[in-house]
PDB file of N, CA and C in Angstrom:
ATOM      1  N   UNK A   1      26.599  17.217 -18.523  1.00  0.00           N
ATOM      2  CA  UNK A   1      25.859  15.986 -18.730  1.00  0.00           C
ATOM      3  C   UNK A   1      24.795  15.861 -17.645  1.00  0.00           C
ATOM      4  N   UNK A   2      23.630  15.661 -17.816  1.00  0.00           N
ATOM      5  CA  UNK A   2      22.702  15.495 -17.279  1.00  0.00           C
ATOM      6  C   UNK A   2      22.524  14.316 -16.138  1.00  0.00           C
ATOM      7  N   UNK A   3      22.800  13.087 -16.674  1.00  0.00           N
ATOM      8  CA  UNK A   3      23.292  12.279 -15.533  1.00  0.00           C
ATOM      9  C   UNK A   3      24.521  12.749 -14.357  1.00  0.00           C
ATOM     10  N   UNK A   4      25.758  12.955 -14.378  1.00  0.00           N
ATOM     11  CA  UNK A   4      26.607  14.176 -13.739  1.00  0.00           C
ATOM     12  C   UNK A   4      26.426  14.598 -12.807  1.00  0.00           C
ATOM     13  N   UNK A   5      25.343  15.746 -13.408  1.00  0.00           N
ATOM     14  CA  UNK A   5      24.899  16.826 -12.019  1.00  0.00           C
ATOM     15  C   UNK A   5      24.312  15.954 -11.073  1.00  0.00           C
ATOM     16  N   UNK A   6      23.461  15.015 -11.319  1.00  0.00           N
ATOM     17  CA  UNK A   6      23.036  14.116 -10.741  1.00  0.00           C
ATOM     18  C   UNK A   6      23.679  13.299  -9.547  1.00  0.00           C
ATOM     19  N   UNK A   7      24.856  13.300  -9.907  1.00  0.00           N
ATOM     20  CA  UNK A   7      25.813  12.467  -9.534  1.00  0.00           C
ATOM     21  C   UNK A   7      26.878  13.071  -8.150  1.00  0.00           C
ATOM     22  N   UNK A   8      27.741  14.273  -9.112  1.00  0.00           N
ATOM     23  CA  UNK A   8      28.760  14.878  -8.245  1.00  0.00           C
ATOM     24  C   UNK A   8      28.083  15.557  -7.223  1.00  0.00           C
ATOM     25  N   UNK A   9      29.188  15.961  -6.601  1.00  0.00           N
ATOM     26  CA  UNK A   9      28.867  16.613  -5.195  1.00  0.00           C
ATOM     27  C   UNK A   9      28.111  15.784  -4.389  1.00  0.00           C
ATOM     28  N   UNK A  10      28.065  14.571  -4.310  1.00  0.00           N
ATOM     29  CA  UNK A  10      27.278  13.700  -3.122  1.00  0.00           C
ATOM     30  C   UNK A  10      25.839  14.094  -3.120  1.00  0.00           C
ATOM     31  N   UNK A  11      25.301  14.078  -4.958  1.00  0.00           N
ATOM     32  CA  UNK A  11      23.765  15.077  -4.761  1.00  0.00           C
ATOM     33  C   UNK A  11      23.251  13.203  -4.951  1.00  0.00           C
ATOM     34  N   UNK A  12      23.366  12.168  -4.507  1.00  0.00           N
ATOM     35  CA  UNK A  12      22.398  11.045  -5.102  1.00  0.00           C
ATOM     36  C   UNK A  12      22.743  10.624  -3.720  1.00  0.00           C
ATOM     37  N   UNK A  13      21.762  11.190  -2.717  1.00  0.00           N
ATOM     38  CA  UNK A  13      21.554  10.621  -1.073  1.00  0.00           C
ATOM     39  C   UNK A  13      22.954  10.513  -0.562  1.00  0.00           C
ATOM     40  N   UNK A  14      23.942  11.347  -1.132  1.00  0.00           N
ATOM     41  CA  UNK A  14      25.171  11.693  -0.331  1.00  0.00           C
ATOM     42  C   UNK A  14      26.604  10.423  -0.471  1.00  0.00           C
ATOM     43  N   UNK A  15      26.096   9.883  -1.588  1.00  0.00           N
ATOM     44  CA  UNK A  15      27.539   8.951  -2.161  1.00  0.00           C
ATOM     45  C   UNK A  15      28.353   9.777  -2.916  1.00  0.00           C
ATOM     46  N   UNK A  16      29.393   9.505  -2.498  1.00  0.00           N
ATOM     47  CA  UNK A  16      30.384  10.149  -4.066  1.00  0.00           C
ATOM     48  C   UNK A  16      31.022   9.382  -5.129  1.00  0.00           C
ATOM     49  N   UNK A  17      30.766  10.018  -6.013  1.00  0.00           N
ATOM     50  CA  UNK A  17      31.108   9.880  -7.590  1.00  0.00           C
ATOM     51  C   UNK A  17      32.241  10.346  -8.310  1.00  0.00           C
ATOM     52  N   UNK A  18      33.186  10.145  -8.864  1.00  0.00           N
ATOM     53  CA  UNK A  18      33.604  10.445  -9.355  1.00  0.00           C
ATOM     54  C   UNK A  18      33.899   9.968 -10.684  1.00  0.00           C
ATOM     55  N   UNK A  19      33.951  11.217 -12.180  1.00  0.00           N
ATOM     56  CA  UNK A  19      34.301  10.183 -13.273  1.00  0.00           C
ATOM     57  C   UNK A  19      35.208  10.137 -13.780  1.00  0.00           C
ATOM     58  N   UNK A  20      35.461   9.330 -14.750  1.00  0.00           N
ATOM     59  CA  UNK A  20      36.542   9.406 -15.801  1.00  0.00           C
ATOM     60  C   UNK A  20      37.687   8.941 -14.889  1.00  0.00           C
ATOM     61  N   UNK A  21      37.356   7.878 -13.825  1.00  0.00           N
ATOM     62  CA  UNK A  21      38.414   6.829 -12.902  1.00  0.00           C
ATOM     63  C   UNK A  21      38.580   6.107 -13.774  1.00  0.00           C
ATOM     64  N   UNK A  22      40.488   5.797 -13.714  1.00  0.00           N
ATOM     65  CA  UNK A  22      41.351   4.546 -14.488  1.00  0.00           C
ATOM     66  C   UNK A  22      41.256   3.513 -13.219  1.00  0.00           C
ATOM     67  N   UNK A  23      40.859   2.389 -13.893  1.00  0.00           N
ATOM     68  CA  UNK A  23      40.704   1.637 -13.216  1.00  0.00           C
ATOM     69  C   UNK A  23      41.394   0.027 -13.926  1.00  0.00           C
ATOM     70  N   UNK A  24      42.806  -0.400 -13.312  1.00  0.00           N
ATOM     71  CA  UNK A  24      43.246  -1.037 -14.372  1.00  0.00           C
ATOM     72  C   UNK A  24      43.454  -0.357 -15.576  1.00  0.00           C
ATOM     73  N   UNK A  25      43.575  -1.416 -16.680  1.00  0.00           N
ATOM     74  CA  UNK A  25      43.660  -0.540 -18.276  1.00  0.00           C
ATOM     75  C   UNK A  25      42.451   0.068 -18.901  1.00  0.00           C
ATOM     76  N   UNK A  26      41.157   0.175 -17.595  1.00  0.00           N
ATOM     77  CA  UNK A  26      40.350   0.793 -18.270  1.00  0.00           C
ATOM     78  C   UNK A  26      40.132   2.093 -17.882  1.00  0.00           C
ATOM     79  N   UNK A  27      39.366   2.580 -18.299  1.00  0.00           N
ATOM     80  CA  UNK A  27      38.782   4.232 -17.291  1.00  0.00           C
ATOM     81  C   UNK A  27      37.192   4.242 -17.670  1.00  0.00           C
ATOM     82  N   UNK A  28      36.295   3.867 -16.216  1.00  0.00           N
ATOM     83  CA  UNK A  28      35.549   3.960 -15.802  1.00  0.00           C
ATOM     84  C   UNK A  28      34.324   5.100 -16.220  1.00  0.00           C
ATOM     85  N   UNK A  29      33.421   5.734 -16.586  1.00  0.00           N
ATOM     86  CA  UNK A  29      32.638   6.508 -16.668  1.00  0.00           C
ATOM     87  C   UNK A  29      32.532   7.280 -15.487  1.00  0.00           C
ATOM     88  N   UNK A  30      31.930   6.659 -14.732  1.00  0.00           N
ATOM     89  CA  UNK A  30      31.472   7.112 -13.310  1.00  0.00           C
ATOM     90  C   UNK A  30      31.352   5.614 -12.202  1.00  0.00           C
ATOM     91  N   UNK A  31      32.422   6.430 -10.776  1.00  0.00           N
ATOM     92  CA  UNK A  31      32.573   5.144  -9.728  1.00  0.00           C
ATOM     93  C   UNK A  31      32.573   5.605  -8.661  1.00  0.00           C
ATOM     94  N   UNK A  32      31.857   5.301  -7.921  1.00  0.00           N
ATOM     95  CA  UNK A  32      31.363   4.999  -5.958  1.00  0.00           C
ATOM     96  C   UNK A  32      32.336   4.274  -5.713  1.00  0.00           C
ATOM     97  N   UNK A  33      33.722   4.868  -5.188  1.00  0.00           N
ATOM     98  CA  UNK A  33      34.712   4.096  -4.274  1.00  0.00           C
ATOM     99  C   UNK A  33      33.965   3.479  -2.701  1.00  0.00           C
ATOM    100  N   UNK A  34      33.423   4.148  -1.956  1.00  0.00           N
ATOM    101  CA  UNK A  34      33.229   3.684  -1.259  1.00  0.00           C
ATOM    102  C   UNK A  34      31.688   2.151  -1.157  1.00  0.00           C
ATOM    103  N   UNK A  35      31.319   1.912  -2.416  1.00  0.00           N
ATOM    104  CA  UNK A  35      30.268   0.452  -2.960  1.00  0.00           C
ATOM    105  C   UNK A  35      31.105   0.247  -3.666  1.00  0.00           C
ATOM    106  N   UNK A  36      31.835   0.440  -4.661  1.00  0.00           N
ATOM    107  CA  UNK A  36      33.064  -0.102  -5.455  1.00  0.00           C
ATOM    108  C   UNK A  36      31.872  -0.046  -6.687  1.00  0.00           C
ATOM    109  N   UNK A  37      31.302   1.020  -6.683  1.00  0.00           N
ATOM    110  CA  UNK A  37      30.669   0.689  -7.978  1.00  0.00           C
ATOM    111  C   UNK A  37      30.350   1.591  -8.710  1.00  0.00           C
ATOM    112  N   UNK A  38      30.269   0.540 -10.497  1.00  0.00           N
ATOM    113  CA  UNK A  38      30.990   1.702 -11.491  1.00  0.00           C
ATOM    114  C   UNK A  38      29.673   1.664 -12.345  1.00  0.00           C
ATOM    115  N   UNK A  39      29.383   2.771 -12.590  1.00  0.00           N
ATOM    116  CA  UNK A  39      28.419   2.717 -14.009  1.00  0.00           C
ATOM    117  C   UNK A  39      28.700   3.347 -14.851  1.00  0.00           C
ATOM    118  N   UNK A  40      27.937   2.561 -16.031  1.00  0.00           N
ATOM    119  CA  UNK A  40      28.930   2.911 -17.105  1.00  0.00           C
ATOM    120  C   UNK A  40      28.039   3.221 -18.270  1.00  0.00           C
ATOM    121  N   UNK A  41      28.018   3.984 -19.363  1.00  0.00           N
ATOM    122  CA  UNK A  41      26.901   4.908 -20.093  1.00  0.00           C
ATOM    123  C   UNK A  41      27.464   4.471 -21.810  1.00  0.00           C
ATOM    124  N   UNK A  42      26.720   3.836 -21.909  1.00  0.00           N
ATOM    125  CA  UNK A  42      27.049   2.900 -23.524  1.00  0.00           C
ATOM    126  C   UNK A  42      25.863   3.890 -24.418  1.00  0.00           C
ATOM    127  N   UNK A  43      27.093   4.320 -25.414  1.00  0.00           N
ATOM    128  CA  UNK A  43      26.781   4.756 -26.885  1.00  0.00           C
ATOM    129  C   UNK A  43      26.069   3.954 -27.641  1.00  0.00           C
ATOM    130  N   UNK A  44      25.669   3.990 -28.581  1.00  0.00           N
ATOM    131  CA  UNK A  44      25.474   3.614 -30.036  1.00  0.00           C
ATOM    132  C   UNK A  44      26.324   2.398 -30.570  1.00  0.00           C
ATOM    133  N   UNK A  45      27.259   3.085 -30.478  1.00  0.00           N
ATOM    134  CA  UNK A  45      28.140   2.144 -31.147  1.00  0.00           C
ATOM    135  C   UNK A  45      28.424   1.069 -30.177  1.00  0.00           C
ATOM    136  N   UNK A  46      28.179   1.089 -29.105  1.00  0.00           N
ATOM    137  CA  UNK A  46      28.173  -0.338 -27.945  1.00  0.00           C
ATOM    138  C   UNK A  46      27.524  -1.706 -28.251  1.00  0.00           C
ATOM    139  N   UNK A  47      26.864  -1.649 -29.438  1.00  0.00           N
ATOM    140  CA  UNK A  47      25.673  -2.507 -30.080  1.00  0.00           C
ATOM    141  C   UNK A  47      26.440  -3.649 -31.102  1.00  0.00           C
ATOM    142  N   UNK A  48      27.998  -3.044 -31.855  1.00  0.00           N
ATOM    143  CA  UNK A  48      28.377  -4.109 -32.184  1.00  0.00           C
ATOM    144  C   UNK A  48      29.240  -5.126 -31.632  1.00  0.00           C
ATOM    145  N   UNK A  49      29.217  -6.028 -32.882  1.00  0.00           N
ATOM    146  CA  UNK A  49      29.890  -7.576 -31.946  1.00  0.00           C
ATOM    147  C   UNK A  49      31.213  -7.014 -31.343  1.00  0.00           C
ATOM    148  N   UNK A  50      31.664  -6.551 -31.960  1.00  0.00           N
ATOM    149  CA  UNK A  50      33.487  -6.362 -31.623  1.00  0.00           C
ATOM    150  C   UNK A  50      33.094  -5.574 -30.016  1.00  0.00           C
ATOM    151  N   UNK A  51      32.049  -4.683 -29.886  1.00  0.00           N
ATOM    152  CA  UNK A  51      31.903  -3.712 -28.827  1.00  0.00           C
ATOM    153  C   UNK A  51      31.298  -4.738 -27.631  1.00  0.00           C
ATOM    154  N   UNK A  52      30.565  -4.975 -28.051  1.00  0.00           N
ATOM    155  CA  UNK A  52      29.697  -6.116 -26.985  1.00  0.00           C
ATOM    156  C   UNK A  52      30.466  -7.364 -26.312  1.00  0.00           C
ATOM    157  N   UNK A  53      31.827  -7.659 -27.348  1.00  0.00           N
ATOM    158  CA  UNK A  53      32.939  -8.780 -26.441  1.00  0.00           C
ATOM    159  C   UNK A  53      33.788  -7.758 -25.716  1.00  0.00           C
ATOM    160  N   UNK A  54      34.160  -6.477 -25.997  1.00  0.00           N
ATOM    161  CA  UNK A  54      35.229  -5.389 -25.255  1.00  0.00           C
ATOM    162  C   UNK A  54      34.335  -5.245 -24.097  1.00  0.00           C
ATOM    163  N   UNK A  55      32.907  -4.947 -23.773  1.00  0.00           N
ATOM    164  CA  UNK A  55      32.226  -4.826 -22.784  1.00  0.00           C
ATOM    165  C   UNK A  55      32.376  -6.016 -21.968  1.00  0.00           C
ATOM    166  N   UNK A  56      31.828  -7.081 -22.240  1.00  0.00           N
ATOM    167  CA  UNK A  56      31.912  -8.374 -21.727  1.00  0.00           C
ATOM    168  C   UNK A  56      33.187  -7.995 -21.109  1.00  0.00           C
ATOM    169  N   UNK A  57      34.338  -8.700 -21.790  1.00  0.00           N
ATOM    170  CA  UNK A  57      35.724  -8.717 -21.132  1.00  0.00           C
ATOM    171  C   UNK A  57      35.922  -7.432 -19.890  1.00  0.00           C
ATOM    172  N   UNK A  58      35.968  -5.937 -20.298  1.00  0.00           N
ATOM    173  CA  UNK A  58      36.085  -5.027 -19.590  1.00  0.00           C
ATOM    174  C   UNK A  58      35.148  -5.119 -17.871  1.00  0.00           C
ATOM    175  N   UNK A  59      34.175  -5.926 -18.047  1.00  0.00           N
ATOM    176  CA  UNK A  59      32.969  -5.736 -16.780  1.00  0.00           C
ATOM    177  C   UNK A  59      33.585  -7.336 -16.114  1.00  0.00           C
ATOM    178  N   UNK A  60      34.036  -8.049 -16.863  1.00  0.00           N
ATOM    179  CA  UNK A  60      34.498  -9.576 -16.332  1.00  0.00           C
ATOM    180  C   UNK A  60      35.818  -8.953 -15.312  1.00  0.00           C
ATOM    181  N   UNK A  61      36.854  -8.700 -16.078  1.00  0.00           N
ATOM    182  CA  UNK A  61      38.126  -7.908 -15.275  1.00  0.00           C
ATOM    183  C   UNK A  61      37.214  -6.858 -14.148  1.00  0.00           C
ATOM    184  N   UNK A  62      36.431  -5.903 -14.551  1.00  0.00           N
ATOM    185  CA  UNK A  62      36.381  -5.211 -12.827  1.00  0.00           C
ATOM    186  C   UNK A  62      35.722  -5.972 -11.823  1.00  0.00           C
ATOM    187  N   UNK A  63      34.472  -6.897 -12.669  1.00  0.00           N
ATOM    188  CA  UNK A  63      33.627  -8.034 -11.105  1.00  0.00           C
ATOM    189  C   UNK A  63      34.687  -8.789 -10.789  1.00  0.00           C
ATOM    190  N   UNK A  64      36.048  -9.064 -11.774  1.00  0.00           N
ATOM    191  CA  UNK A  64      37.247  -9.766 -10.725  1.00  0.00           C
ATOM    192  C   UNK A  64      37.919  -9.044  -9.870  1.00  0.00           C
ATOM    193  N   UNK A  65      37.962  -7.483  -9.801  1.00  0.00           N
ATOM    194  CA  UNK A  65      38.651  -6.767  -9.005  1.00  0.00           C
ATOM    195  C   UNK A  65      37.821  -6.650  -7.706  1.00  0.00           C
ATOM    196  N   UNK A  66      37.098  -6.915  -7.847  1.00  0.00           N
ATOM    197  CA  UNK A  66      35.394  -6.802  -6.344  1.00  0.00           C
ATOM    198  C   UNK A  66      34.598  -5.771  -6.916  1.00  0.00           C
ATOM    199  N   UNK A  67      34.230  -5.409  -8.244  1.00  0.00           N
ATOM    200  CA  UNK A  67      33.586  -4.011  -8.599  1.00  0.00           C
ATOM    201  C   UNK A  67      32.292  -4.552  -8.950  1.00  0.00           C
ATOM    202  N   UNK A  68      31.607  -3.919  -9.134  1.00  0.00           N
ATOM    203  CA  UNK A  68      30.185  -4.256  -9.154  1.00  0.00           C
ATOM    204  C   UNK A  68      29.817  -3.248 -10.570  1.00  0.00           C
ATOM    205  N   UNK A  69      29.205  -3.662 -11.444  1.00  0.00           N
ATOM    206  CA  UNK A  69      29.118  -2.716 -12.946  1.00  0.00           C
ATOM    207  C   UNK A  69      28.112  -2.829 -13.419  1.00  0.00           C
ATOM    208  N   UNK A  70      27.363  -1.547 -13.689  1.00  0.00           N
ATOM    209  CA  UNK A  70      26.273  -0.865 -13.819  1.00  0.00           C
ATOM    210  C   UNK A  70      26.469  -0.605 -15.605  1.00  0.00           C
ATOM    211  N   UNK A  71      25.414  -1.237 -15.687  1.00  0.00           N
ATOM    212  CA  UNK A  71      25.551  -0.448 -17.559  1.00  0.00           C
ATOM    213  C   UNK A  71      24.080   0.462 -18.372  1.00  0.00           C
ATOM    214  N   UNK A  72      24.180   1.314 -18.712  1.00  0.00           N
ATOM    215  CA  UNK A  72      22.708   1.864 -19.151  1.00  0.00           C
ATOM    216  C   UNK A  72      23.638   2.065 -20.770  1.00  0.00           C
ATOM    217  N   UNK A  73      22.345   3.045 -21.329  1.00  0.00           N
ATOM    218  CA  UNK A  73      22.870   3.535 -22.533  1.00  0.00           C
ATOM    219  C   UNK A  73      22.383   5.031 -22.939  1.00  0.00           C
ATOM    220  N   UNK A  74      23.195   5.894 -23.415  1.00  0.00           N
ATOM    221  CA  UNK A  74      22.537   7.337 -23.387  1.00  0.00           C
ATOM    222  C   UNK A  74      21.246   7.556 -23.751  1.00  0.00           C
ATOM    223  N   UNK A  75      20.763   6.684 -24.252  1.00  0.00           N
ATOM    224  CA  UNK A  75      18.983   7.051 -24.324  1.00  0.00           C
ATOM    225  C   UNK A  75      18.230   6.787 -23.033  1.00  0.00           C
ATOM    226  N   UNK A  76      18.634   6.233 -22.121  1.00  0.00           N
ATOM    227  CA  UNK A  76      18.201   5.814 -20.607  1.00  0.00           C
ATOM    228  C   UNK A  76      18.114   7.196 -20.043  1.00  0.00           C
ATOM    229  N   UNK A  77      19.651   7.623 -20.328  1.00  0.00           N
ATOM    230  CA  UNK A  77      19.898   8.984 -19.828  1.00  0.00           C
ATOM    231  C   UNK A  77      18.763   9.729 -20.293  1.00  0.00           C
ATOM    232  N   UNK A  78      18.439  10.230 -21.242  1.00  0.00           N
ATOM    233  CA  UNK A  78      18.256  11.164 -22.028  1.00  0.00           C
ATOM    234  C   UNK A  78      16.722  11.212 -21.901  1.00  0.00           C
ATOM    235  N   UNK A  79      16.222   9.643 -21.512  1.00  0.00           N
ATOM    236  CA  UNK A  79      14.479   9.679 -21.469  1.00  0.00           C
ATOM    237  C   UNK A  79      14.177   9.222 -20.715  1.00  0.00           C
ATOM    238  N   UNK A  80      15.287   8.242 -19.698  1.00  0.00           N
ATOM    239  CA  UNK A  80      14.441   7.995 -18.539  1.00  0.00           C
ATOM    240  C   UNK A  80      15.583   8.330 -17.245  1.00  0.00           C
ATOM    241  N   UNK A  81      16.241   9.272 -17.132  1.00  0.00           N
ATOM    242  CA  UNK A  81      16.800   9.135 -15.861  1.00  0.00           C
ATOM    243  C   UNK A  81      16.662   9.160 -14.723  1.00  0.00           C
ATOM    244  N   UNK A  82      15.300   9.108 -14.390  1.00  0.00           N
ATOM    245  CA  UNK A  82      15.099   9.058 -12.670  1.00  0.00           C
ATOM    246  C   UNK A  82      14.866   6.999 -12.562  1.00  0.00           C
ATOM    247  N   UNK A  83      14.718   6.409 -14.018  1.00  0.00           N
ATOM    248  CA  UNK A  83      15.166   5.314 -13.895  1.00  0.00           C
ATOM    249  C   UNK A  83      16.397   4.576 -13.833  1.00  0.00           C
ATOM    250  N   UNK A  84      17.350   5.553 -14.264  1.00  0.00           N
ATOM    251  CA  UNK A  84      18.435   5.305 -14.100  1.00  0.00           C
ATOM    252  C   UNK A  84      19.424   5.467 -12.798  1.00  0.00           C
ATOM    253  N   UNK A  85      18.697   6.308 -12.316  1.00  0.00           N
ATOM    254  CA  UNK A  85      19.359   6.634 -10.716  1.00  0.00           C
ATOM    255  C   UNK A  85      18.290   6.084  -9.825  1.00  0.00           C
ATOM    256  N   UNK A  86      17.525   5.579  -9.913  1.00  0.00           N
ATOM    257  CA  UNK A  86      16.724   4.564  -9.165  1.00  0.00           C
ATOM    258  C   UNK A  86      17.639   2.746  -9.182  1.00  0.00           C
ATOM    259  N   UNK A  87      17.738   2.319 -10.945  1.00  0.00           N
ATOM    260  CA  UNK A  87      18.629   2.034 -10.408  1.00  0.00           C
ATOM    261  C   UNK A  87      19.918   1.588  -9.552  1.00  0.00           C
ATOM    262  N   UNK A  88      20.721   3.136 -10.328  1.00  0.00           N
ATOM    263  CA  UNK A  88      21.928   3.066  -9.149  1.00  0.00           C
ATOM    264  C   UNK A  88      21.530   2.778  -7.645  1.00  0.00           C
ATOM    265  N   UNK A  89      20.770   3.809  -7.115  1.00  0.00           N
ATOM    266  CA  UNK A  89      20.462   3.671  -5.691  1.00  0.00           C
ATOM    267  C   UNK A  89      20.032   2.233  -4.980  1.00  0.00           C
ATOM    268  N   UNK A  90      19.293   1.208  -5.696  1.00  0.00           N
ATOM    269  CA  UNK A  90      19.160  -0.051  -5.218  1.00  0.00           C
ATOM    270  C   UNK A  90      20.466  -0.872  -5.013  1.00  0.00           C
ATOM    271  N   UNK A  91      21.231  -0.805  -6.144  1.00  0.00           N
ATOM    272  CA  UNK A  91      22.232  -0.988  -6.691  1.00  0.00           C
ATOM    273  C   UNK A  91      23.998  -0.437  -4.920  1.00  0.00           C
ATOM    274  N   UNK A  92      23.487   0.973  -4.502  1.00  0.00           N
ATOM    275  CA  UNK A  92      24.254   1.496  -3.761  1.00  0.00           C
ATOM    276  C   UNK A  92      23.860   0.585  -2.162  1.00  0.00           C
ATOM    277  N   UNK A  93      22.382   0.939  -2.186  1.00  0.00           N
ATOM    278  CA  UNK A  93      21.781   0.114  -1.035  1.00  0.00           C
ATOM    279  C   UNK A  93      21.798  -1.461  -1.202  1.00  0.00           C
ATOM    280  N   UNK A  94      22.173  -2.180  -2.006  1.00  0.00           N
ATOM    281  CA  UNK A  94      21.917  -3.431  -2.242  1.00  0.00           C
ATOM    282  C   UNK A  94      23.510  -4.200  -2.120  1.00  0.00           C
ATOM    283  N   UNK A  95      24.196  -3.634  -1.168  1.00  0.00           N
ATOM    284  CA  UNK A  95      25.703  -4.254  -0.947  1.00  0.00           C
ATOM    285  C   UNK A  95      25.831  -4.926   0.119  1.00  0.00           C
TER     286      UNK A  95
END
């Protein structure tokens, strides 16, 4: 995944990432333990109602855990990702 490489190995100014963290009953995309923060990469199908209250609820429960939640959608990825890790990075610096 293109966002990913981006990501692991401490390649985004030396934070680490890790994905596919359970966090509670959920599991996370991708999360910065040390900013507590998770971003998270919405499909297609993220667009309906039933999906858009599971999001809601899911991002309400982690900003109650102290998490901070990042949401794009794979076309962000796919056409703009140096906006997307611009972004994150305000997002990392902005704690």
């Amino acid at each position: 995944m293109r966002l990913w490489g981006n990501l692991r190995n401490k390649a985004l100014q030396g934070h680490k990432f890790n994905r596919q963290v359970p966090i509670g009953p959920y599991i996370v995309d991708f999360f910065c333990h040390e900013a507590k923060l998770v971003l998270e990469v919405d499909g297609a199908t993220h667009g309906d109602a039933h999906e858009v209250e599971y999001d809601k609820n899911r991002t309400a429960f982690l900003n109650a855990q102290g998490y901070r939640v990042i949401r794009c959608f794979n076309a962000d990825v796919f056409e703009n990702l140096n906006g997307v890790l611009d972004t994150v990075l305000i997002a990392l610096n902005d704690r």
